[in-house]
N, C-alpha and C. Protein backbone atom coordinates (compact mmCIF):
# COMPACT_ATOMS: atom_id res chain seq x y z
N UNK A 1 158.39 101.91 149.81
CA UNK A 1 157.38 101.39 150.72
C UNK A 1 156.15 102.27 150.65
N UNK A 2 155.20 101.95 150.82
CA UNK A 2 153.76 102.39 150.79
C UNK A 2 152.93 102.15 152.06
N UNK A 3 151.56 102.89 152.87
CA UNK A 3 150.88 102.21 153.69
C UNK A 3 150.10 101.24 152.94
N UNK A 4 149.69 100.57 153.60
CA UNK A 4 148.71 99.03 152.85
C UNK A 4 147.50 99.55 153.48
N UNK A 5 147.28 99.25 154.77
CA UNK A 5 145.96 99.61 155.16
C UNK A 5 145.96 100.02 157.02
N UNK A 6 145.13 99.75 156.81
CA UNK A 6 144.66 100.85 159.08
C UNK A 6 143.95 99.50 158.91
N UNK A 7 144.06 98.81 160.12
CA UNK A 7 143.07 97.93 160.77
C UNK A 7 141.98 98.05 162.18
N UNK A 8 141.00 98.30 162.01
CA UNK A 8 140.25 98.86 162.69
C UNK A 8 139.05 97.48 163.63
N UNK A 9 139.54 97.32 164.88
CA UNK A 9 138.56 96.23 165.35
C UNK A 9 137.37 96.97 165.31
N UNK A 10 135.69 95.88 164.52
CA UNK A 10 134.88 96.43 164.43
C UNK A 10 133.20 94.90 165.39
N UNK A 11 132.23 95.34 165.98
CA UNK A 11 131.28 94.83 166.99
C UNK A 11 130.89 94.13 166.22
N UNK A 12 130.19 94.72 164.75
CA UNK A 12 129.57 94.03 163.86
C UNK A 12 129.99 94.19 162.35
N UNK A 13 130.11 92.94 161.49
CA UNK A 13 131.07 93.43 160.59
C UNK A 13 129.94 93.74 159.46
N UNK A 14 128.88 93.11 158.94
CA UNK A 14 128.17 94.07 158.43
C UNK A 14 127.67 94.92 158.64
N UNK A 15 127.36 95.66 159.76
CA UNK A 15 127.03 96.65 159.87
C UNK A 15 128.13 97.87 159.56
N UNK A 16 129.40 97.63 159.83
CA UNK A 16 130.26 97.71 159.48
C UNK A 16 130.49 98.04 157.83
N UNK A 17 130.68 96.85 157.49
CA UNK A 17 130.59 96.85 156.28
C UNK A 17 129.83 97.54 155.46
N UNK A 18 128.40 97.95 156.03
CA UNK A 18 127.35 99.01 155.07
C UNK A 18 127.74 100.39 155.21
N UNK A 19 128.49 100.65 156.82
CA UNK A 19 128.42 101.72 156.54
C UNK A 19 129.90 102.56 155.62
N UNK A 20 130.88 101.57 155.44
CA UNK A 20 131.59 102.15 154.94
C UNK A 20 131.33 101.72 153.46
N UNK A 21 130.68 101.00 152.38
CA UNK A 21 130.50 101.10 151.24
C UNK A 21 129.23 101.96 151.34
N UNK A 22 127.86 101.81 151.72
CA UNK A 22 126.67 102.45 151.65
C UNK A 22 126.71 104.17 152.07
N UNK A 23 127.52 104.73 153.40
CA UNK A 23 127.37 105.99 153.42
C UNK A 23 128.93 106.41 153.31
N UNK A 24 129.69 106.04 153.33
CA UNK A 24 130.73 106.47 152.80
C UNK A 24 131.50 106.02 151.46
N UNK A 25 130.83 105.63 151.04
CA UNK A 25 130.87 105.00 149.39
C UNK A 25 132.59 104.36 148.89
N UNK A 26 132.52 103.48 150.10
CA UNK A 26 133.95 102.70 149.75
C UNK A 26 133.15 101.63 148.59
N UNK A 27 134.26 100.36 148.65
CA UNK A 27 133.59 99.43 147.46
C UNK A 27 134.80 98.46 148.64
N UNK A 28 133.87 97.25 148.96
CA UNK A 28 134.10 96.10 149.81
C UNK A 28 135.28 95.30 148.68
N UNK A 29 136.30 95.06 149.01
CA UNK A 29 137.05 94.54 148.07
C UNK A 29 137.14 93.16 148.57
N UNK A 30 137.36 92.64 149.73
CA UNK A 30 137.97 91.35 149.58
C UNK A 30 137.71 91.19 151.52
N UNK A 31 136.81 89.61 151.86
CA UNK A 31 136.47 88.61 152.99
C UNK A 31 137.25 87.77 153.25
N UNK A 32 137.64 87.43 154.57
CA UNK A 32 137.80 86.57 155.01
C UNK A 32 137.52 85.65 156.23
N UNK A 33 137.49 84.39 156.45
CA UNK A 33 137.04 84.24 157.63
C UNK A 33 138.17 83.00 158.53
N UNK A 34 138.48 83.24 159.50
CA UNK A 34 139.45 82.10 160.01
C UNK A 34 138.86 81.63 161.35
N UNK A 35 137.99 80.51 160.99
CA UNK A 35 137.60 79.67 161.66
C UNK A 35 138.07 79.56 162.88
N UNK A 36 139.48 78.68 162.60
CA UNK A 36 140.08 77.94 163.94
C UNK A 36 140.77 79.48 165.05
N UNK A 37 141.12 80.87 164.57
CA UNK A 37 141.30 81.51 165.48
C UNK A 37 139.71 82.52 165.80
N UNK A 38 138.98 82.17 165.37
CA UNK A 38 137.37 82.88 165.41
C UNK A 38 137.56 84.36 165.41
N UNK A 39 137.98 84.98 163.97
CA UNK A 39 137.94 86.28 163.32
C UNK A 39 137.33 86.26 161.70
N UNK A 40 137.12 87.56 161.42
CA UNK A 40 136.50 87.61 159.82
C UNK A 40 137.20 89.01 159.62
N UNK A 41 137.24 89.09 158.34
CA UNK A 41 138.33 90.32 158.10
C UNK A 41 137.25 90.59 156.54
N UNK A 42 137.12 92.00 156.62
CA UNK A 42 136.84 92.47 155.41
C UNK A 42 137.81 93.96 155.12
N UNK A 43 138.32 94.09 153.96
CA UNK A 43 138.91 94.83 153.20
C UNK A 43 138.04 95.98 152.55
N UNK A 44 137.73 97.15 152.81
CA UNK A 44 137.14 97.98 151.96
C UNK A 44 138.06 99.02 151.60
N UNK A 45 137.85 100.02 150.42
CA UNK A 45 138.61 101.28 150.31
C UNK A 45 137.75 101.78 148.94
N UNK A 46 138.19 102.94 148.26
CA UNK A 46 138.17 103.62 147.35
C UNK A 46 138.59 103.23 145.67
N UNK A 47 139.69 102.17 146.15
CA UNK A 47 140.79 101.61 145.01
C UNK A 47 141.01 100.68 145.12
N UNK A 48 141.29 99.84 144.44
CA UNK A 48 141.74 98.84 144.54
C UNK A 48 143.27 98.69 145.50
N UNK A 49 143.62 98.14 146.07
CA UNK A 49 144.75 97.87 147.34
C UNK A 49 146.30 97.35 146.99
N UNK A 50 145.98 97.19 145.52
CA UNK A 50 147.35 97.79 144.45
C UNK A 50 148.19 99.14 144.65
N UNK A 51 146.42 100.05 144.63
CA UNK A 51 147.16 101.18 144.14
C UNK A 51 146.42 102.31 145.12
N UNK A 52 146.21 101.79 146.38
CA UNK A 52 145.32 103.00 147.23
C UNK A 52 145.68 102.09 148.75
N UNK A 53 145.90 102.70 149.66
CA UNK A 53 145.50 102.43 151.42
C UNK A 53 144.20 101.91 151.11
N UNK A 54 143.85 101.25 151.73
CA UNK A 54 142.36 100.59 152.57
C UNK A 54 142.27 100.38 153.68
N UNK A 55 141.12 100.47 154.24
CA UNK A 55 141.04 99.76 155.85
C UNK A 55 140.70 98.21 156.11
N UNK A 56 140.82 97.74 156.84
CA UNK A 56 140.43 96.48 157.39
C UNK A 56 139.67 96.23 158.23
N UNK A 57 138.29 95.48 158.14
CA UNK A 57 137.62 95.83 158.91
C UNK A 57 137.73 94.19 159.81
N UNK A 58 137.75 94.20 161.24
CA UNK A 58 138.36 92.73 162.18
C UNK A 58 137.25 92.56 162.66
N UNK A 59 136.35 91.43 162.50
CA UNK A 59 135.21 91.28 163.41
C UNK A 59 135.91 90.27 164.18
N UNK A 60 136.46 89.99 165.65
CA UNK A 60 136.67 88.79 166.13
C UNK A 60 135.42 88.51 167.11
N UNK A 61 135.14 87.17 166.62
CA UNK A 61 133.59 86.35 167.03
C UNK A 61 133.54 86.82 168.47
N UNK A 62 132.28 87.16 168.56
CA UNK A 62 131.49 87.32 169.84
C UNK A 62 131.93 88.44 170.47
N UNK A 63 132.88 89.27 170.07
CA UNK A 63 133.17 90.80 171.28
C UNK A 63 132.40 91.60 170.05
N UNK A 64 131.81 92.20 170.65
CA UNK A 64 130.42 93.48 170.37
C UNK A 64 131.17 94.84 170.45
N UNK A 65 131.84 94.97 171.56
CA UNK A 65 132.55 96.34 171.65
C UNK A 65 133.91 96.43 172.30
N UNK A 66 134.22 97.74 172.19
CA UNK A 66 135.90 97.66 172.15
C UNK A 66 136.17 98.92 173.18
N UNK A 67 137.06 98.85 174.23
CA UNK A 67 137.57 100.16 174.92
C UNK A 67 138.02 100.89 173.61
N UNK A 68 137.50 102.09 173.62
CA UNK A 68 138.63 102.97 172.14
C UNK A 68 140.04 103.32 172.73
N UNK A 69 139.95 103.49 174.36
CA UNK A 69 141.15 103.83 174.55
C UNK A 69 141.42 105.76 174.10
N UNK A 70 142.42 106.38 174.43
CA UNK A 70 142.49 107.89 174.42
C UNK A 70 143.59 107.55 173.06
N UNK A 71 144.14 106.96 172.58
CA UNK A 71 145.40 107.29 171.72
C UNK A 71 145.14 107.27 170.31
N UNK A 72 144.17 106.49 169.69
CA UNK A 72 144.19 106.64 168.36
C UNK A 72 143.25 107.95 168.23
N UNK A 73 143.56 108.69 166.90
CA UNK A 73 142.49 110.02 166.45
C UNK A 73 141.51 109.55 165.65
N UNK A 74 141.87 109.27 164.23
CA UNK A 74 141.06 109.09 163.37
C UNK A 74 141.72 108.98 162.24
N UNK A 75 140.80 108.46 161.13
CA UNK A 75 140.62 108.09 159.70
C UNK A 75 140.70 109.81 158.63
N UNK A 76 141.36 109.97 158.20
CA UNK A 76 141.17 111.10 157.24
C UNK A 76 141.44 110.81 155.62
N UNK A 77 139.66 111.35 155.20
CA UNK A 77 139.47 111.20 154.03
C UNK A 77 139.74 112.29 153.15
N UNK A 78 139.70 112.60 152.40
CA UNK A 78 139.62 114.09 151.18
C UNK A 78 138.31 113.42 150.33
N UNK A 79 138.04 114.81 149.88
CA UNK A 79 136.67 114.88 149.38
C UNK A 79 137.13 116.51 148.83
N UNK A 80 136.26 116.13 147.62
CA UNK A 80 135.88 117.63 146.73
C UNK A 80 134.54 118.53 147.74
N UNK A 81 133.83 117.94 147.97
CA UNK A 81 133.29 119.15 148.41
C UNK A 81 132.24 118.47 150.28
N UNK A 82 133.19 118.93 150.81
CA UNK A 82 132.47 118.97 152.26
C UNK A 82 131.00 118.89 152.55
N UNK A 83 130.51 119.82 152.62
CA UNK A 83 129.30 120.28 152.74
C UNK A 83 128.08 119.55 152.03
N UNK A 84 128.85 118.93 150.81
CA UNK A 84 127.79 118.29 150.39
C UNK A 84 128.00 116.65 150.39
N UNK A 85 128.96 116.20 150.76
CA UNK A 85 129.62 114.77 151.05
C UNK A 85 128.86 114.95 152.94
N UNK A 86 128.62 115.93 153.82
CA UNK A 86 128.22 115.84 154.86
C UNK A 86 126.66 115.08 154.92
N UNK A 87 126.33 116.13 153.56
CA UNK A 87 124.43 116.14 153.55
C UNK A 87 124.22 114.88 153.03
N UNK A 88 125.18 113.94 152.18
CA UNK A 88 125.43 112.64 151.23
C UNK A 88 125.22 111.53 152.53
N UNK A 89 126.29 112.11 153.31
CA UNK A 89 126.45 111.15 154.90
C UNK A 89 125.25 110.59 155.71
N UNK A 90 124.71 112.52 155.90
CA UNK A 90 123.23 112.12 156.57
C UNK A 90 121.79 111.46 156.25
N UNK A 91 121.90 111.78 154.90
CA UNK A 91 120.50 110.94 154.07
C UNK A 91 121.33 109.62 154.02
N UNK A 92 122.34 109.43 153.85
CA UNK A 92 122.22 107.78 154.34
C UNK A 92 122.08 107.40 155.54
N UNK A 93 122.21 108.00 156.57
CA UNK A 93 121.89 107.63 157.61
C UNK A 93 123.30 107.46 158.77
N UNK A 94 124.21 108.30 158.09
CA UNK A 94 125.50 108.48 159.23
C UNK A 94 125.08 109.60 159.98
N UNK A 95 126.15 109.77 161.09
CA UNK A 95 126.37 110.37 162.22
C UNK A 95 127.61 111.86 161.66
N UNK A 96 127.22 112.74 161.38
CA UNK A 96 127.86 113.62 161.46
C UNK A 96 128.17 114.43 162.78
N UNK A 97 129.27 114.35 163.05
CA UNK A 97 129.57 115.28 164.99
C UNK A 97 130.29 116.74 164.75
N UNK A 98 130.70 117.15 163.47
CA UNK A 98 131.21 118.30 163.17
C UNK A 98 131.24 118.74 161.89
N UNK A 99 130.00 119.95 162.01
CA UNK A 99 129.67 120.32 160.17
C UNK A 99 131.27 120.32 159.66
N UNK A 100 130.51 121.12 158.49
CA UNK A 100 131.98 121.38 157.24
C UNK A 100 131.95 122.47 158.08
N UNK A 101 132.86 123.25 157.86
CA UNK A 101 133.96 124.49 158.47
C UNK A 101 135.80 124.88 158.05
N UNK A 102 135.54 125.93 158.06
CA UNK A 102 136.83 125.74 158.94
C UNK A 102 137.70 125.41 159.78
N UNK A 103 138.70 124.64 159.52
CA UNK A 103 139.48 124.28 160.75
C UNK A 103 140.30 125.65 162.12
N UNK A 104 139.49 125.16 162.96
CA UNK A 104 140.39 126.06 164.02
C UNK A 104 141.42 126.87 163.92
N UNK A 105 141.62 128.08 163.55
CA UNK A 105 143.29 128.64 163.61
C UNK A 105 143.48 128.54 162.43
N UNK A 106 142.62 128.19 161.05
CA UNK A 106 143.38 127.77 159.64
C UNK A 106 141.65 128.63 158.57
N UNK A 107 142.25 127.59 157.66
CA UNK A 107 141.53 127.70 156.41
C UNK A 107 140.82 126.95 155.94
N UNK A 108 141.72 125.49 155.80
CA UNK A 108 141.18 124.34 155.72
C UNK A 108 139.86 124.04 155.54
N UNK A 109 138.96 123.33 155.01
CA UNK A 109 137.49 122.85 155.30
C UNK A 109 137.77 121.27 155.75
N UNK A 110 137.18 121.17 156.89
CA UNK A 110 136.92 120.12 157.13
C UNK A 110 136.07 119.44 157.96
N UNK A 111 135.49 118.40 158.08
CA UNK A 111 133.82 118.03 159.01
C UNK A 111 134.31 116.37 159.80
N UNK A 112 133.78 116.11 160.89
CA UNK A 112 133.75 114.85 161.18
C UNK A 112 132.58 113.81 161.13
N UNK A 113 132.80 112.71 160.91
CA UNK A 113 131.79 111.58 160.86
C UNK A 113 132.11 110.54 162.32
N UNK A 114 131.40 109.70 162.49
CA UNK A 114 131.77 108.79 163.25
C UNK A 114 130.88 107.76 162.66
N UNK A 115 131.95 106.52 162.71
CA UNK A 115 131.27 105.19 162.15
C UNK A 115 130.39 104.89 163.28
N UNK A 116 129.54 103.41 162.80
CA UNK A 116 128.78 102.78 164.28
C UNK A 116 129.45 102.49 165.11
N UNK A 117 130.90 102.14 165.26
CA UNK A 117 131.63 101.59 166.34
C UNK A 117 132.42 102.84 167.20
N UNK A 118 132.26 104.21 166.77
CA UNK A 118 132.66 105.33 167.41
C UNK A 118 134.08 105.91 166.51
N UNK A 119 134.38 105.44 165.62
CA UNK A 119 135.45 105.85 165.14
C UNK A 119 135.51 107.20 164.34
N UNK A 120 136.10 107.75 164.46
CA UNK A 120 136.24 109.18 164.10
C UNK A 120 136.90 109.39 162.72
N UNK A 121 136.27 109.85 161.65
CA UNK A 121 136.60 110.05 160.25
C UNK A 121 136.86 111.33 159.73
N UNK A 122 137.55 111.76 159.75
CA UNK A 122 137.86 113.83 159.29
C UNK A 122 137.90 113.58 157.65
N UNK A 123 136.36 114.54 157.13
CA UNK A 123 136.64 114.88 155.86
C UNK A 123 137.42 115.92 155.78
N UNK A 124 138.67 116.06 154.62
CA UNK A 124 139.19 117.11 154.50
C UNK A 124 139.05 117.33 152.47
N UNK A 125 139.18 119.02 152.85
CA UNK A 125 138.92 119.20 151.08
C UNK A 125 139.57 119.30 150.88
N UNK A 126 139.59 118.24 149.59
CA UNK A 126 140.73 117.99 148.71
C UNK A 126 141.74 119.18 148.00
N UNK A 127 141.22 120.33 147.71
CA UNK A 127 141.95 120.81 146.92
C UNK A 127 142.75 121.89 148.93
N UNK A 128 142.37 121.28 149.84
CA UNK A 128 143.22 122.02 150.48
C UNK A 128 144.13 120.82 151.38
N UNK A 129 144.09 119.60 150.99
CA UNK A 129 144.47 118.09 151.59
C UNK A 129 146.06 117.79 151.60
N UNK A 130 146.60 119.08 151.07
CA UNK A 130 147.58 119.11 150.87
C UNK A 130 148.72 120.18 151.92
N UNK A 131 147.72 120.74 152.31
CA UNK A 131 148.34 121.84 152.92
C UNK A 131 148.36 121.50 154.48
N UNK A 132 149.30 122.15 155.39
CA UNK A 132 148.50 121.91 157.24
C UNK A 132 147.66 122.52 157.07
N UNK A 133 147.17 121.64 158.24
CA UNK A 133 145.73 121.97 158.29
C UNK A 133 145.45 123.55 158.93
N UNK A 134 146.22 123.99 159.67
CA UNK A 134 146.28 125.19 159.97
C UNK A 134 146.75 126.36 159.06
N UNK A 135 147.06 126.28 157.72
CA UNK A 135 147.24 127.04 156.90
C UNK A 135 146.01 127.45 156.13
């Protein structure tokens, strides 16, 4: 068994949609739209969904925004180099809420993003993506 994907309810789905191919440089794989229950679903990720997790992005017609609720954390990506995948973020025009660093108590490098809909994205570096994060 494998994960397939995280489904993430999103206000607006292109907007949505830009920001995870345009500043986080996914590649939009695959739309849908279902009329008779009034939702649209777009598929983005890194890989193709053969051979990689993706997210799902749920626009259901007409709700704009979403309680986030306290229980979900976030999306965690790996990346070769932090610091400069941060500065990549901001000239496109994302929201960075926590430089590159160190993680608390560790070694780790890692920074947060937040999409337009508030969702919380932890870059972590790759060559330490393997380890806890507190090591």
């Amino acid at each position: 068994m494998r994960i397939l994907h995280t489904m993430i309810r999103v206000g607006h789905l292109q907007r949505s949609i830009d920001f995870y191919t345009k500043t986080m440089g996914m590649k939009l794989l695959r739309t849908s739209e279902n009329p008779e229950y009034k939702y649209s679903l777009a598929f983005v990720g890194y890989d193709d969904e053969s051979k990689a997790s993706v997210i799902e992005l749920t626009y259901n017609w007409g709700t704009e925004n979403y309680d986030m609720g306290n229980a979900f954390g976030h999306i965690a990506i790996g990346a070769d180099d932090i610091a400069k995948t941060c500065e990549r973020i901001k000239q496109a025009g994302g929201k960075v809420i926590r430089e590159a660093g160190p993680v608390k108590g560790g070694t780790t490098i890692i920074a947060f993003v937040e999409d337009p809909d508030g969702y919380k994205i932890e870059l972590i570096e790759n060559k330490q993506a393997d380890k806890a994060l507190g090591n």
